[in-house]
C-alpha atoms as a PDB file:
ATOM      1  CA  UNK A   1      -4.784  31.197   6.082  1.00  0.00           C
ATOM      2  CA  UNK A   2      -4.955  30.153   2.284  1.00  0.00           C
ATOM      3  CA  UNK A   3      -2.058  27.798   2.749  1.00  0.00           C
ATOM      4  CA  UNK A   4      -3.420  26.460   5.807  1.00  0.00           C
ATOM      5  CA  UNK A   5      -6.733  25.847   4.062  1.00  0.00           C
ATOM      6  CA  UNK A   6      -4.544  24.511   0.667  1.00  0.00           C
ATOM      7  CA  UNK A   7      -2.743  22.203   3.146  1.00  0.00           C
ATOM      8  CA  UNK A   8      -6.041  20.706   4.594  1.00  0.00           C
ATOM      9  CA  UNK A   9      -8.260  20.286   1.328  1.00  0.00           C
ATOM     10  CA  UNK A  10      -5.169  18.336   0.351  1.00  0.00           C
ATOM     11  CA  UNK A  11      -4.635  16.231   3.263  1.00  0.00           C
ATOM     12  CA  UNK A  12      -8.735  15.109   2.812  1.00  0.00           C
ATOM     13  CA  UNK A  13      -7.770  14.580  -0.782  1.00  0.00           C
ATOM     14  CA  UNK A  14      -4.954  12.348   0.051  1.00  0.00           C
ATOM     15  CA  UNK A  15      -6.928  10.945   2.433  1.00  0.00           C
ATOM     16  CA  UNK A  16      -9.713  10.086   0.429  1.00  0.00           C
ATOM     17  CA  UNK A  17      -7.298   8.301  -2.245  1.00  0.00           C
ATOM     18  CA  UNK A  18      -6.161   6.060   0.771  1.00  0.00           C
ATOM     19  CA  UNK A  19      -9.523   4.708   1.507  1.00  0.00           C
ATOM     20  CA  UNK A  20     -10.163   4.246  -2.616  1.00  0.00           C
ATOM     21  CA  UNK A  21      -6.860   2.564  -2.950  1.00  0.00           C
ATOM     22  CA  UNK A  22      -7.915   0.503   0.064  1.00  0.00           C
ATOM     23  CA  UNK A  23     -11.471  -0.319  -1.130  1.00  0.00           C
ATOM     24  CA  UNK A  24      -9.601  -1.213  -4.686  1.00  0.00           C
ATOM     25  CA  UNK A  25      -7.222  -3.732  -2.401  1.00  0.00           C
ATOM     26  CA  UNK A  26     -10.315  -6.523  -1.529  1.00  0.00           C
ATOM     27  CA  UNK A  27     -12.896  -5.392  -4.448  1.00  0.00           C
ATOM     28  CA  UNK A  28     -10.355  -6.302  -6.885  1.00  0.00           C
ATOM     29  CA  UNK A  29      -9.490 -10.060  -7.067  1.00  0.00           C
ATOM     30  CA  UNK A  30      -5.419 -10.290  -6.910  1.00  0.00           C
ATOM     31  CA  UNK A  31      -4.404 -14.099  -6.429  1.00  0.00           C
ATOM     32  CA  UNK A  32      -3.129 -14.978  -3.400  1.00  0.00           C
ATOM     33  CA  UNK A  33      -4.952 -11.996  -1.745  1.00  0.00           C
ATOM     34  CA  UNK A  34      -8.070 -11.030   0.455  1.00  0.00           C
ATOM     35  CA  UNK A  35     -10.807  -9.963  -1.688  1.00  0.00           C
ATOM     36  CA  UNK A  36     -14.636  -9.522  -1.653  1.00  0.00           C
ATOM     37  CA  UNK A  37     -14.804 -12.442  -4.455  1.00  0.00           C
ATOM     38  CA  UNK A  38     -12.651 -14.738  -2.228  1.00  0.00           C
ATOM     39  CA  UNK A  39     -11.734 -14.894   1.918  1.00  0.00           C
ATOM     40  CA  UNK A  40      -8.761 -16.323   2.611  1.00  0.00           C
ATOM     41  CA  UNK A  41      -5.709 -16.787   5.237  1.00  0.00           C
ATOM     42  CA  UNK A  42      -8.232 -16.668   8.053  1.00  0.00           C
ATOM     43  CA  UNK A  43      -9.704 -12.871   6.622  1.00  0.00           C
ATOM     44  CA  UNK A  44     -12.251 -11.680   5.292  1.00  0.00           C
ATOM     45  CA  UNK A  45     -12.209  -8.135   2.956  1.00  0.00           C
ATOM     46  CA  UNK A  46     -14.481  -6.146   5.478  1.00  0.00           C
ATOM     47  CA  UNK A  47     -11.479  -6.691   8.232  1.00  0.00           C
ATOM     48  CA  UNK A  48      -9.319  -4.768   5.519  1.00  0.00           C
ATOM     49  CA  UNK A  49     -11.855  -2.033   5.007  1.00  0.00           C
ATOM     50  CA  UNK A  50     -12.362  -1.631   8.590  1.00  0.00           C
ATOM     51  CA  UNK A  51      -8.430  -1.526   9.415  1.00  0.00           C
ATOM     52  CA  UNK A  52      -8.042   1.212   6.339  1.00  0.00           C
ATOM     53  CA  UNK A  53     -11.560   3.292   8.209  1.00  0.00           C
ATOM     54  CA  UNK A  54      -9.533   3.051  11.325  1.00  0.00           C
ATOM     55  CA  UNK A  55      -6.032   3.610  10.720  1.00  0.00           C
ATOM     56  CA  UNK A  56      -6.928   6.802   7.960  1.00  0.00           C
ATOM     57  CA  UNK A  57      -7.215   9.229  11.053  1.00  0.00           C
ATOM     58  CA  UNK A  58      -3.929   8.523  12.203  1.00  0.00           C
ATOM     59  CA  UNK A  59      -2.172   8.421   9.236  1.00  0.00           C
ATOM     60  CA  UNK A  60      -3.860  11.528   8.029  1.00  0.00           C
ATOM     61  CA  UNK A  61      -3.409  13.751  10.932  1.00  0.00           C
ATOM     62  CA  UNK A  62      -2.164  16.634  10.644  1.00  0.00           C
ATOM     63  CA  UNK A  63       1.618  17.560  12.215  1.00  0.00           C
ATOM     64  CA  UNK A  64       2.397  14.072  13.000  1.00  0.00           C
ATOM     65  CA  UNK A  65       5.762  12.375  12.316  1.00  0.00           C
ATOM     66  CA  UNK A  66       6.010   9.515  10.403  1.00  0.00           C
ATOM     67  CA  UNK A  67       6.654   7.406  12.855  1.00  0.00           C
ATOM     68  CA  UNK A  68       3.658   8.502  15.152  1.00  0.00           C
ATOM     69  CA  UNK A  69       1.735   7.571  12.422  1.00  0.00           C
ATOM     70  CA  UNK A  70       2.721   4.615  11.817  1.00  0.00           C
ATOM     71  CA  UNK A  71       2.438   3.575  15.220  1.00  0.00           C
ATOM     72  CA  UNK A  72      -0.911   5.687  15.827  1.00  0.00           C
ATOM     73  CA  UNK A  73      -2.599   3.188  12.904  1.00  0.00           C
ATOM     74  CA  UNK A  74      -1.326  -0.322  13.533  1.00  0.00           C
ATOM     75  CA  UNK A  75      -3.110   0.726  17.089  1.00  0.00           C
ATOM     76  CA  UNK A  76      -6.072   1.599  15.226  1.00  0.00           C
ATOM     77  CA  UNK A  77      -5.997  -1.345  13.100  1.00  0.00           C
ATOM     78  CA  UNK A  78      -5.879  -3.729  15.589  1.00  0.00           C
ATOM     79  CA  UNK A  79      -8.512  -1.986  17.843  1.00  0.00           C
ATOM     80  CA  UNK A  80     -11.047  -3.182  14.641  1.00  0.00           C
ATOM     81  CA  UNK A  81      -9.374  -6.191  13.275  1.00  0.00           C
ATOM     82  CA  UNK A  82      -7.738  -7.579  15.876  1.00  0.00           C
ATOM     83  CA  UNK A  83      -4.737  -8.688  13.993  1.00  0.00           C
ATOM     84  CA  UNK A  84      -2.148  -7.231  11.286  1.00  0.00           C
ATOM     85  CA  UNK A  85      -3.949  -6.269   8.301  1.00  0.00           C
ATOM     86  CA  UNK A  86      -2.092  -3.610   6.605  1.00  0.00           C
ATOM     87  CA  UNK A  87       1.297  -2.641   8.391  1.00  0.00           C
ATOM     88  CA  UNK A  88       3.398  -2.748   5.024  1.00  0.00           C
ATOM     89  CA  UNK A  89       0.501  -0.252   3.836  1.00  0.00           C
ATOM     90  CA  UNK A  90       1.081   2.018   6.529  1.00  0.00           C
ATOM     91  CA  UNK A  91       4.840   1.750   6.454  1.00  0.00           C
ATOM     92  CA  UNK A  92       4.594   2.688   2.528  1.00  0.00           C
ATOM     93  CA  UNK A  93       1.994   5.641   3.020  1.00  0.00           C
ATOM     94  CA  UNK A  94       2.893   7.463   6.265  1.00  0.00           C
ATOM     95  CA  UNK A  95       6.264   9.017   4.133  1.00  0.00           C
ATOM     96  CA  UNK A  96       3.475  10.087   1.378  1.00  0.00           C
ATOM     97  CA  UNK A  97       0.902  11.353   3.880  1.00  0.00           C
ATOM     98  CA  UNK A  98       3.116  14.042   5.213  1.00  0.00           C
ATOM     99  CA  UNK A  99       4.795  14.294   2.127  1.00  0.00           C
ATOM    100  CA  UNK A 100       1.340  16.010   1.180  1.00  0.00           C
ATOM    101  CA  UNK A 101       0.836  17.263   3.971  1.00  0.00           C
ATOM    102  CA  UNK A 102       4.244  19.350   3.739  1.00  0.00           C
ATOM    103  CA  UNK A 103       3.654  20.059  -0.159  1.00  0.00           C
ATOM    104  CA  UNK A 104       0.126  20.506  -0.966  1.00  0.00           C
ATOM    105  CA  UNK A 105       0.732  21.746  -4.335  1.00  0.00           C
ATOM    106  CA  UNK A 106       2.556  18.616  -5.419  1.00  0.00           C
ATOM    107  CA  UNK A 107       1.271  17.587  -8.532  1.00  0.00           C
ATOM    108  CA  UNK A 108       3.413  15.660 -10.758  1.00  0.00           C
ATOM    109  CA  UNK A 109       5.121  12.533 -10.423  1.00  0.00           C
ATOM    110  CA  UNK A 110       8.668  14.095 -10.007  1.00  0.00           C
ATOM    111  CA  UNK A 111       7.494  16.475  -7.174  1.00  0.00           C
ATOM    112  CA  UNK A 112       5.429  14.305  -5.164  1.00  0.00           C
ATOM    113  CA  UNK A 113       8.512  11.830  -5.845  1.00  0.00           C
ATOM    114  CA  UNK A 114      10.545  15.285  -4.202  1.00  0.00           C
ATOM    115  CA  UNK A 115       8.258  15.718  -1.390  1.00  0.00           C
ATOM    116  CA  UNK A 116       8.346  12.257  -0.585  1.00  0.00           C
ATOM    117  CA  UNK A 117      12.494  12.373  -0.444  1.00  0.00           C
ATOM    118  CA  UNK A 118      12.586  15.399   1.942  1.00  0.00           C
ATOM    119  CA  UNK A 119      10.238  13.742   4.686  1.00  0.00           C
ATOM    120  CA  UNK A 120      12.826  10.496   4.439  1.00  0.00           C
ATOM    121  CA  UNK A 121      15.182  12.608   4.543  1.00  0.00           C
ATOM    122  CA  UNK A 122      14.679  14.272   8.330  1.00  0.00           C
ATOM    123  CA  UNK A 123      13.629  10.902   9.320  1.00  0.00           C
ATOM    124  CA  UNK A 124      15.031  10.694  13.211  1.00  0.00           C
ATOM    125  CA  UNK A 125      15.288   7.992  16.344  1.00  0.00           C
ATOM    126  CA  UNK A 126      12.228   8.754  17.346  1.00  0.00           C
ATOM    127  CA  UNK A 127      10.350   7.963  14.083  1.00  0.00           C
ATOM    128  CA  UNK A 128      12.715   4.381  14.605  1.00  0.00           C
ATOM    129  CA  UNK A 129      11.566   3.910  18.083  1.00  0.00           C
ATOM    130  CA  UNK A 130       7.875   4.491  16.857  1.00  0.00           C
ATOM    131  CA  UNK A 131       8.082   2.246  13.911  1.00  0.00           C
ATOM    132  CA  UNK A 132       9.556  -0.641  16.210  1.00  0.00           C
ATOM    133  CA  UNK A 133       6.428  -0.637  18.545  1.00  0.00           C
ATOM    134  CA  UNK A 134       4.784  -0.517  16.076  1.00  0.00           C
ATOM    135  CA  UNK A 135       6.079  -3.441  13.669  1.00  0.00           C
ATOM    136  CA  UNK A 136       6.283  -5.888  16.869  1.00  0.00           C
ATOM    137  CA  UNK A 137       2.754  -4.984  17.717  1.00  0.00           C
ATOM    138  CA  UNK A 138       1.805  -5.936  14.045  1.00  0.00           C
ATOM    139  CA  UNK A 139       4.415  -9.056  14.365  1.00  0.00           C
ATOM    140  CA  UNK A 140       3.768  -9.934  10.750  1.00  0.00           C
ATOM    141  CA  UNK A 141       3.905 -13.501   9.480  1.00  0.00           C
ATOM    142  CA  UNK A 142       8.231 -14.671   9.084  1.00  0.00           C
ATOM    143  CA  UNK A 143       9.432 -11.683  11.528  1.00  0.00           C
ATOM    144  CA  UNK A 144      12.413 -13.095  11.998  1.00  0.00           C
ATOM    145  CA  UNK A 145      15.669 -11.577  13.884  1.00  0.00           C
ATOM    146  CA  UNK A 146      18.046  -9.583  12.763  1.00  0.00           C
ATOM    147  CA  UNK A 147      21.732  -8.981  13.695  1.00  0.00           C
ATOM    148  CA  UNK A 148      21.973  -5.126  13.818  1.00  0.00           C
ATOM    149  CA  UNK A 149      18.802  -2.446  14.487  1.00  0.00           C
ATOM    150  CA  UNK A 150      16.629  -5.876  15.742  1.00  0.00           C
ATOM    151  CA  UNK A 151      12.889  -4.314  15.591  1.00  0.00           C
ATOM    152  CA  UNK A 152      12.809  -6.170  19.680  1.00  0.00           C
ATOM    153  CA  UNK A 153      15.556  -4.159  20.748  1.00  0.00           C
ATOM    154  CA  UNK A 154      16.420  -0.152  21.291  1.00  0.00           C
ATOM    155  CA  UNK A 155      17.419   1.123  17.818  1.00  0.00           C
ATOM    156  CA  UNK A 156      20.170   3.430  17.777  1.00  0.00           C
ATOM    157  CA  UNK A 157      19.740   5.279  14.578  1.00  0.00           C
ATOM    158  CA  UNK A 158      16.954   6.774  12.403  1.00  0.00           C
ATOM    159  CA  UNK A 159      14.236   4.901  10.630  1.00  0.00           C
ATOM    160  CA  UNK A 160      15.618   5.451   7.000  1.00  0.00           C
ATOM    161  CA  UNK A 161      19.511   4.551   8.095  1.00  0.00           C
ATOM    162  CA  UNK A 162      17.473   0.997   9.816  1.00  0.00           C
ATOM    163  CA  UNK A 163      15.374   0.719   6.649  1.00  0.00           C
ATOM    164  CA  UNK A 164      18.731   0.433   4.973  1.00  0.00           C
ATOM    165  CA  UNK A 165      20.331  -2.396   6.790  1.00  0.00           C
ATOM    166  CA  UNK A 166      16.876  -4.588   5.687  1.00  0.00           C
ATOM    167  CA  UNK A 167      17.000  -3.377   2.506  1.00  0.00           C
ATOM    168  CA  UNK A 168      18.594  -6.171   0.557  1.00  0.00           C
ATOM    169  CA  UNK A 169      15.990  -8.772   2.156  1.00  0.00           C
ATOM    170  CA  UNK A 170      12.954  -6.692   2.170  1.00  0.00           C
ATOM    171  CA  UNK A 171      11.110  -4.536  -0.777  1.00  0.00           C
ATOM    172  CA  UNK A 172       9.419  -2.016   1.540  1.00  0.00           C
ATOM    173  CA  UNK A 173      12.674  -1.061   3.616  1.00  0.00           C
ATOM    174  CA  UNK A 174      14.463  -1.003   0.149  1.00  0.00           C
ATOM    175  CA  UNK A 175      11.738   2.184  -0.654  1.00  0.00           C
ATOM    176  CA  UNK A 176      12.854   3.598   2.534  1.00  0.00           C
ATOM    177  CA  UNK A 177      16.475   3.829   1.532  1.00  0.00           C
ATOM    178  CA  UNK A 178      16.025   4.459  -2.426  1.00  0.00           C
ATOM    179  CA  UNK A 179      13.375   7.554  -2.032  1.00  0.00           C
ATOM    180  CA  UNK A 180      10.633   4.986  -2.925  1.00  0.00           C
ATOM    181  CA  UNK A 181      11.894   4.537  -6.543  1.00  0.00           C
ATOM    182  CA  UNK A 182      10.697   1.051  -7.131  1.00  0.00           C
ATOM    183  CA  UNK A 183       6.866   2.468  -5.861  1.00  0.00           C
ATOM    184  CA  UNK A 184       6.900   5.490  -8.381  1.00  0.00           C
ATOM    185  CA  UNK A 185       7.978   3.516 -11.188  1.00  0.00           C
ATOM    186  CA  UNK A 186       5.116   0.894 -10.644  1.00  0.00           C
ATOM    187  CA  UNK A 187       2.776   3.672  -9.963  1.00  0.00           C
ATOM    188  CA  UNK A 188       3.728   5.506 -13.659  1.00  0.00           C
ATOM    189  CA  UNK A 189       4.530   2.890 -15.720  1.00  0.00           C
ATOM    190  CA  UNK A 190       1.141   3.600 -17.440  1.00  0.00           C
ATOM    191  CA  UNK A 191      -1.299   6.734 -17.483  1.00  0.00           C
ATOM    192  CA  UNK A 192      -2.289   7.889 -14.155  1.00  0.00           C
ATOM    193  CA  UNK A 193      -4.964   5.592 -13.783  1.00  0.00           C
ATOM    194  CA  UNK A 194      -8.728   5.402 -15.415  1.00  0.00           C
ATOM    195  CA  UNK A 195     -11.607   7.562 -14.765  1.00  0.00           C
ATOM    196  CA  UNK A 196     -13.121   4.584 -12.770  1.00  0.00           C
ATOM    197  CA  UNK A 197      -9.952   4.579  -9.977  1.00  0.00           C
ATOM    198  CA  UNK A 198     -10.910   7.883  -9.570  1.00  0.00           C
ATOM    199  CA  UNK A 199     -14.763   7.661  -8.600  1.00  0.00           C
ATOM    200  CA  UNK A 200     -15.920   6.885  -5.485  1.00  0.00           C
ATOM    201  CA  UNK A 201     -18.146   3.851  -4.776  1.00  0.00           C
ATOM    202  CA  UNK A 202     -21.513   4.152  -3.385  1.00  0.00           C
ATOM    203  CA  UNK A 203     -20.213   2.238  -1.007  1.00  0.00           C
ATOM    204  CA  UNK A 204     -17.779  -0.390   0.575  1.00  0.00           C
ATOM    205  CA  UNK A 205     -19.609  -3.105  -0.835  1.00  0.00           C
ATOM    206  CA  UNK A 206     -19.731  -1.809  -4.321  1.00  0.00           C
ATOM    207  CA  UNK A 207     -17.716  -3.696  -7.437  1.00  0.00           C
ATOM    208  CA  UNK A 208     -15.090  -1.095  -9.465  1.00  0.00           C
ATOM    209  CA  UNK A 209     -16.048  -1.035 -13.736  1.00  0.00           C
ATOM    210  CA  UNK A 210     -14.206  -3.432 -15.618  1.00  0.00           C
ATOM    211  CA  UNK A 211     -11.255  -0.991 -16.907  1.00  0.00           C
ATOM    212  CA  UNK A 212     -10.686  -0.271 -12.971  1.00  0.00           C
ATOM    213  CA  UNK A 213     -10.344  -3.874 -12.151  1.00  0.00           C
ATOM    214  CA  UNK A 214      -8.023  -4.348 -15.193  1.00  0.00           C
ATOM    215  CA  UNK A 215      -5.834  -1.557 -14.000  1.00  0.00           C
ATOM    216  CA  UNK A 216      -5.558  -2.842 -10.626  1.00  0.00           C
ATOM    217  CA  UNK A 217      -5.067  -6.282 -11.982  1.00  0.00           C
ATOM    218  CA  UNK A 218      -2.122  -4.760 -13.651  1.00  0.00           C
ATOM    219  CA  UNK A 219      -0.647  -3.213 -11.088  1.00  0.00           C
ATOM    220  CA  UNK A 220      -0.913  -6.189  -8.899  1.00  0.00           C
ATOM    221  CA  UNK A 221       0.924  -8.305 -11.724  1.00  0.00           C
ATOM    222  CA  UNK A 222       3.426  -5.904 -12.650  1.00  0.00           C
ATOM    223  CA  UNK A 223       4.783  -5.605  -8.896  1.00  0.00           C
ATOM    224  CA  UNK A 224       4.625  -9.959  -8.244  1.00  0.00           C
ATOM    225  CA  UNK A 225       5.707 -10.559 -11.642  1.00  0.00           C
ATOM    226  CA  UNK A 226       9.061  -8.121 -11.367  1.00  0.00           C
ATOM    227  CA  UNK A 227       9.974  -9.094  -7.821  1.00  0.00           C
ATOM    228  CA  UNK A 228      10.338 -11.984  -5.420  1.00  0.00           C
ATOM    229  CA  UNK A 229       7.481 -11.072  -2.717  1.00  0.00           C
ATOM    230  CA  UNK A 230       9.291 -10.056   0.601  1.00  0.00           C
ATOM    231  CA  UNK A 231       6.188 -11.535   2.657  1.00  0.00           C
ATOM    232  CA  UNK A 232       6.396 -14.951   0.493  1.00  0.00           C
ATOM    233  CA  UNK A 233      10.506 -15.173   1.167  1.00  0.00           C
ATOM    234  CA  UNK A 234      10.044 -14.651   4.694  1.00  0.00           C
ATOM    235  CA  UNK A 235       6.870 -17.124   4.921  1.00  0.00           C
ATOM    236  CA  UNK A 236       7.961 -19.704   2.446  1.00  0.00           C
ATOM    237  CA  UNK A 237      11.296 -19.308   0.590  1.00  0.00           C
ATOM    238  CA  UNK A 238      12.908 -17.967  -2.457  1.00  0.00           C
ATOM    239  CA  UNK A 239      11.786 -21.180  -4.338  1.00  0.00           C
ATOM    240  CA  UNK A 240       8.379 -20.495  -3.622  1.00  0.00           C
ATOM    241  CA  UNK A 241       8.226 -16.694  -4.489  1.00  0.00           C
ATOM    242  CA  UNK A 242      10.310 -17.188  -7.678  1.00  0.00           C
ATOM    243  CA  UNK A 243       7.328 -19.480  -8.532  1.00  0.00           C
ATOM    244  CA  UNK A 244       4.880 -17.078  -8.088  1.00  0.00           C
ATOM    245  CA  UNK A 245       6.983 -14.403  -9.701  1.00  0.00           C
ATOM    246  CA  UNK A 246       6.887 -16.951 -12.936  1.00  0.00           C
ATOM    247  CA  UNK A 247       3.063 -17.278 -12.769  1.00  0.00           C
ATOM    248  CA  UNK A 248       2.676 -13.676 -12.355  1.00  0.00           C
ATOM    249  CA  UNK A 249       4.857 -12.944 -15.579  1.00  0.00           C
ATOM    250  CA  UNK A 250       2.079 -15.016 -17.837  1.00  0.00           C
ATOM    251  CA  UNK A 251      -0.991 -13.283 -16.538  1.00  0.00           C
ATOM    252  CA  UNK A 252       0.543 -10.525 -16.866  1.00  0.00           C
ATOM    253  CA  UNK A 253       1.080 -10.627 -20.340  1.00  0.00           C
ATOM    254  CA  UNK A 254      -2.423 -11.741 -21.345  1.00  0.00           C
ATOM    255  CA  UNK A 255      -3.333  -8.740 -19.466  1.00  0.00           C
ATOM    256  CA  UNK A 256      -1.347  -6.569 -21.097  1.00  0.00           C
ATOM    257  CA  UNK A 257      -3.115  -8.191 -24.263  1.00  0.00           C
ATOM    258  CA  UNK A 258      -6.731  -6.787 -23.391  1.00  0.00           C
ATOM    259  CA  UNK A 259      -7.284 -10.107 -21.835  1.00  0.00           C
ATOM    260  CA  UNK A 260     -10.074 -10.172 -19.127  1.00  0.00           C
ATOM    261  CA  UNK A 261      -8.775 -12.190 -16.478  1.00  0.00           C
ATOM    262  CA  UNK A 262     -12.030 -12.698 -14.672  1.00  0.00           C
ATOM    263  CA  UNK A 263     -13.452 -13.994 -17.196  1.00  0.00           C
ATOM    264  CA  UNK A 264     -11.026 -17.004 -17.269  1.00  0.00           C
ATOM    265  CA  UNK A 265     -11.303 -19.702 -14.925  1.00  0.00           C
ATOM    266  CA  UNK A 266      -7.970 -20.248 -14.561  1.00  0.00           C
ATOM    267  CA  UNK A 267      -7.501 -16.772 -12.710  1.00  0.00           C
ATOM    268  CA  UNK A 268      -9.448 -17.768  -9.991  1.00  0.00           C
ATOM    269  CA  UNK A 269      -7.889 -20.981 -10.008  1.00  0.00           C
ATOM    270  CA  UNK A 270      -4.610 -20.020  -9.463  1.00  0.00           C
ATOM    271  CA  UNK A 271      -6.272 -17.581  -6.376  1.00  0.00           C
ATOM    272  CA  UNK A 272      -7.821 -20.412  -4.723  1.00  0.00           C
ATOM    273  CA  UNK A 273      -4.526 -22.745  -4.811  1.00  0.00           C
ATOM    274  CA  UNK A 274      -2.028 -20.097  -3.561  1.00  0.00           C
ATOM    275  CA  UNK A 275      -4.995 -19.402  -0.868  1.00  0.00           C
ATOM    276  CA  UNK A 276      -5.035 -23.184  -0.009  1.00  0.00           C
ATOM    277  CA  UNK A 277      -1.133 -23.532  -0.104  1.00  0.00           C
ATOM    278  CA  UNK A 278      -0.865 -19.896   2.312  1.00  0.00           C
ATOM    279  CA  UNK A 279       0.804 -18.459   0.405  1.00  0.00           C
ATOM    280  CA  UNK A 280      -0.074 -15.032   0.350  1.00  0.00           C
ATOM    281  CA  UNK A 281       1.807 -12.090  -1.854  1.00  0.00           C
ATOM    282  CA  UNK A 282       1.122  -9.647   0.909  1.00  0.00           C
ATOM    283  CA  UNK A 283       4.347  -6.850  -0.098  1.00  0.00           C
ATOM    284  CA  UNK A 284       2.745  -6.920  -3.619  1.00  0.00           C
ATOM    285  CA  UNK A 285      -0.631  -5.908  -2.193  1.00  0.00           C
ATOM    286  CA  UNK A 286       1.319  -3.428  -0.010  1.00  0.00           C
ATOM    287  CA  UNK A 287       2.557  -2.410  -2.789  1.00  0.00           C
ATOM    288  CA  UNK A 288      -0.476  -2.120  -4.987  1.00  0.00           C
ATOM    289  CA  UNK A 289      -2.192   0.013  -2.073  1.00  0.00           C
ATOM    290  CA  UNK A 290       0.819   2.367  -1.865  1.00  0.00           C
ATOM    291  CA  UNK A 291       0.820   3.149  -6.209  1.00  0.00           C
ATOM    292  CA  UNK A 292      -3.011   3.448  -5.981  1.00  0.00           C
ATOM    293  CA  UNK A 293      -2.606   6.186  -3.694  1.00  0.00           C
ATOM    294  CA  UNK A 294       0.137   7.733  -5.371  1.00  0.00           C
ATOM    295  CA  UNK A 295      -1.458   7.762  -8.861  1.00  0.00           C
ATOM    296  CA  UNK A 296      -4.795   8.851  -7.367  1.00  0.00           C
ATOM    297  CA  UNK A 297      -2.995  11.718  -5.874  1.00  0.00           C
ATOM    298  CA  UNK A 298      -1.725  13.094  -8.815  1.00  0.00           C
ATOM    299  CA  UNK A 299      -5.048  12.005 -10.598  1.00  0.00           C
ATOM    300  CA  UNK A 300      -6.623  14.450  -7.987  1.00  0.00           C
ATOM    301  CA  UNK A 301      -4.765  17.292  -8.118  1.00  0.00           C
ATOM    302  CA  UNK A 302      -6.263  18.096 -11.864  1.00  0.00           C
ATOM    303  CA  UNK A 303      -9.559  18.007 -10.323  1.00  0.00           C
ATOM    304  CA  UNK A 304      -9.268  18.613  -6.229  1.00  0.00           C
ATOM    305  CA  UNK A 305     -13.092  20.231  -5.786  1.00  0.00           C
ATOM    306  CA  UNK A 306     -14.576  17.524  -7.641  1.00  0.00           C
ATOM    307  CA  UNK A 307     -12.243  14.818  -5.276  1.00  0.00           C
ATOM    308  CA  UNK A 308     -12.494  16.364  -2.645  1.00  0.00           C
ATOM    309  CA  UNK A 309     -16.941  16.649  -3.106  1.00  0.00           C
ATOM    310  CA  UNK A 310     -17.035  12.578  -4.426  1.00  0.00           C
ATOM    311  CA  UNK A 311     -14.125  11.091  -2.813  1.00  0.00           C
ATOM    312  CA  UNK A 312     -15.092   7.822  -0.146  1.00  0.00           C
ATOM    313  CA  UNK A 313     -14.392   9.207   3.341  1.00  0.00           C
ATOM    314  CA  UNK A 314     -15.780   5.446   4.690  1.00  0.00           C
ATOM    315  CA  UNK A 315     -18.790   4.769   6.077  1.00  0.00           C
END
């Protein structure tokens, strides 16, 4: 009974870091991205905190597979949103949700990194065959074909072994096949993050502290500025992303000099044209999400009655 009761105080701490990490996504301006300071692509940030509400029972609940999940959510999400709001999120957190689940008592970087490796690791057909419905419910924007383990047609071998064969071309399969190495190094190349990541808002609506929105900013920068964003290849071309990949270097390093990018106009500038251009880094913010959660985690786990009493379950 006391693991059993170990195992669910940590999936509602887990769970509860989702939600933050998905509150963080929109109240946090990242160029190129939904956020409460600026609509864009046709969305506004309460479809994205709806989606997250709605897909967190799924990808939270207890004894599913990975794939369920997966599946189980983008159904969710599009029940609310009506369109695909956060599959790369739920294709990045479903591994670390039973990951948790599985090892409650995970709390350090190298063994959630562990628990995260032995759920891709029994990874089977069925979690492909889930994952498929689920991305061509999704369809996100530049699906195109592919020649072996097509996401249309009946896959014929587990979900990490077809994560593989898109890895090359696509930074969230790539996570799939390298035990999410990329994700952990993003998520640790600083201290776990500030007090403020860690406190719950009073609500949706509510605007993070200043050194929260600098670490997300960060974070944000750090993933666009050190890859080519899969979503911006597949929308608008290598050309395109490398460009953004540029821009993202120089903010970058004014943030990393104590610069406040809010405060310059040129921030939001550069938001506004990528919106107007659609061009949208939408791995990066996948990405984001998915290192919130796993640096919140670990944040957590020093303090799991206090998370687990002030963490946002959603409204």
């Amino acid at each position: 009974m006391m693991m059993t009761n170990a195992r669910q105080a940590a999936i509602e701490r887990a769970r509860a870091c989702f939600l933050r990490a998905c509150w963080l996504d929109v109240a946090v301006r990242k160029p190129g991205n939904v956020s409460q300071a600026s609509p864009g692509h046709g969305m506004q940030a309460s479809m994205f905190v709806a989606s997250a509400e709605a897909a967190a029972g799924a990808l939270f609940e207890p004894g599913l597979r990975v794939g369920a999940r997966i599946e189980a959510a983008v159904a969710a999400t599009w029940a609310v949103a009506g369109c695909n709001t956060n599959l790369g999120i739920l294709l990045l957190c479903a591994p670390i949700a039973l990951a948790v689940e599985q090892h409650p008592h995970a709390g350090t970087p190298a063994a959630l990194r562990a628990a995260v490796e032995s759920v891709l690791a029994t990874l089977d057909i069925d979690d492909t065959r889930a994952a498929y419905r689920a991305i061509a419910q999704a369809h996100p924007g530049g699906l195109g074909t592919a020649p072996s383990e097509d996401v249309r047609d009946a896959p014929s071998v587990d979900l990490r072994a077809a994560m593989a064969l898109a890895a090359d071309r696509d930074l969230i399969a790539r996570q799939y096949r390298d035990g999410f190495a990329d994700l952990f190094a993003l998520a640790f190349q600083e201290p776990v993050q500030p007090a403020g990541c860690g406190e719950a808002p009073a609500d949706a609506g509510a605007l993070p502290d200043t050194a929260t929105v600098a670490f997300v900013q960060r974070l944000y920068l750090a993933c666009l500025g050190a890859f080519p964003d899969s979503h911006i290849v597949r929308k608008h071309g290598e050309r395109v992303a490398q460009t953004v990949m540029t821009a993202a270097q120089a903010w970058r390093e004014r943030a990393g000099a104590g610069v406040a990018l809010d405060a310059d106009p040129g921030f939001a500038a550069w938001d506004l044209s990528l919106k107007a251009a659609g061009v949208n880094p939408g791995t990066s913010a996948d990405f984001t999400v998915a290192a919130l959660l796993l640096s919140g985690w670990i944040r957590s786990c020093a303090a799991p009655a206090r998370e687990a009493a002030n963490g946002w379950h959603g409204s």
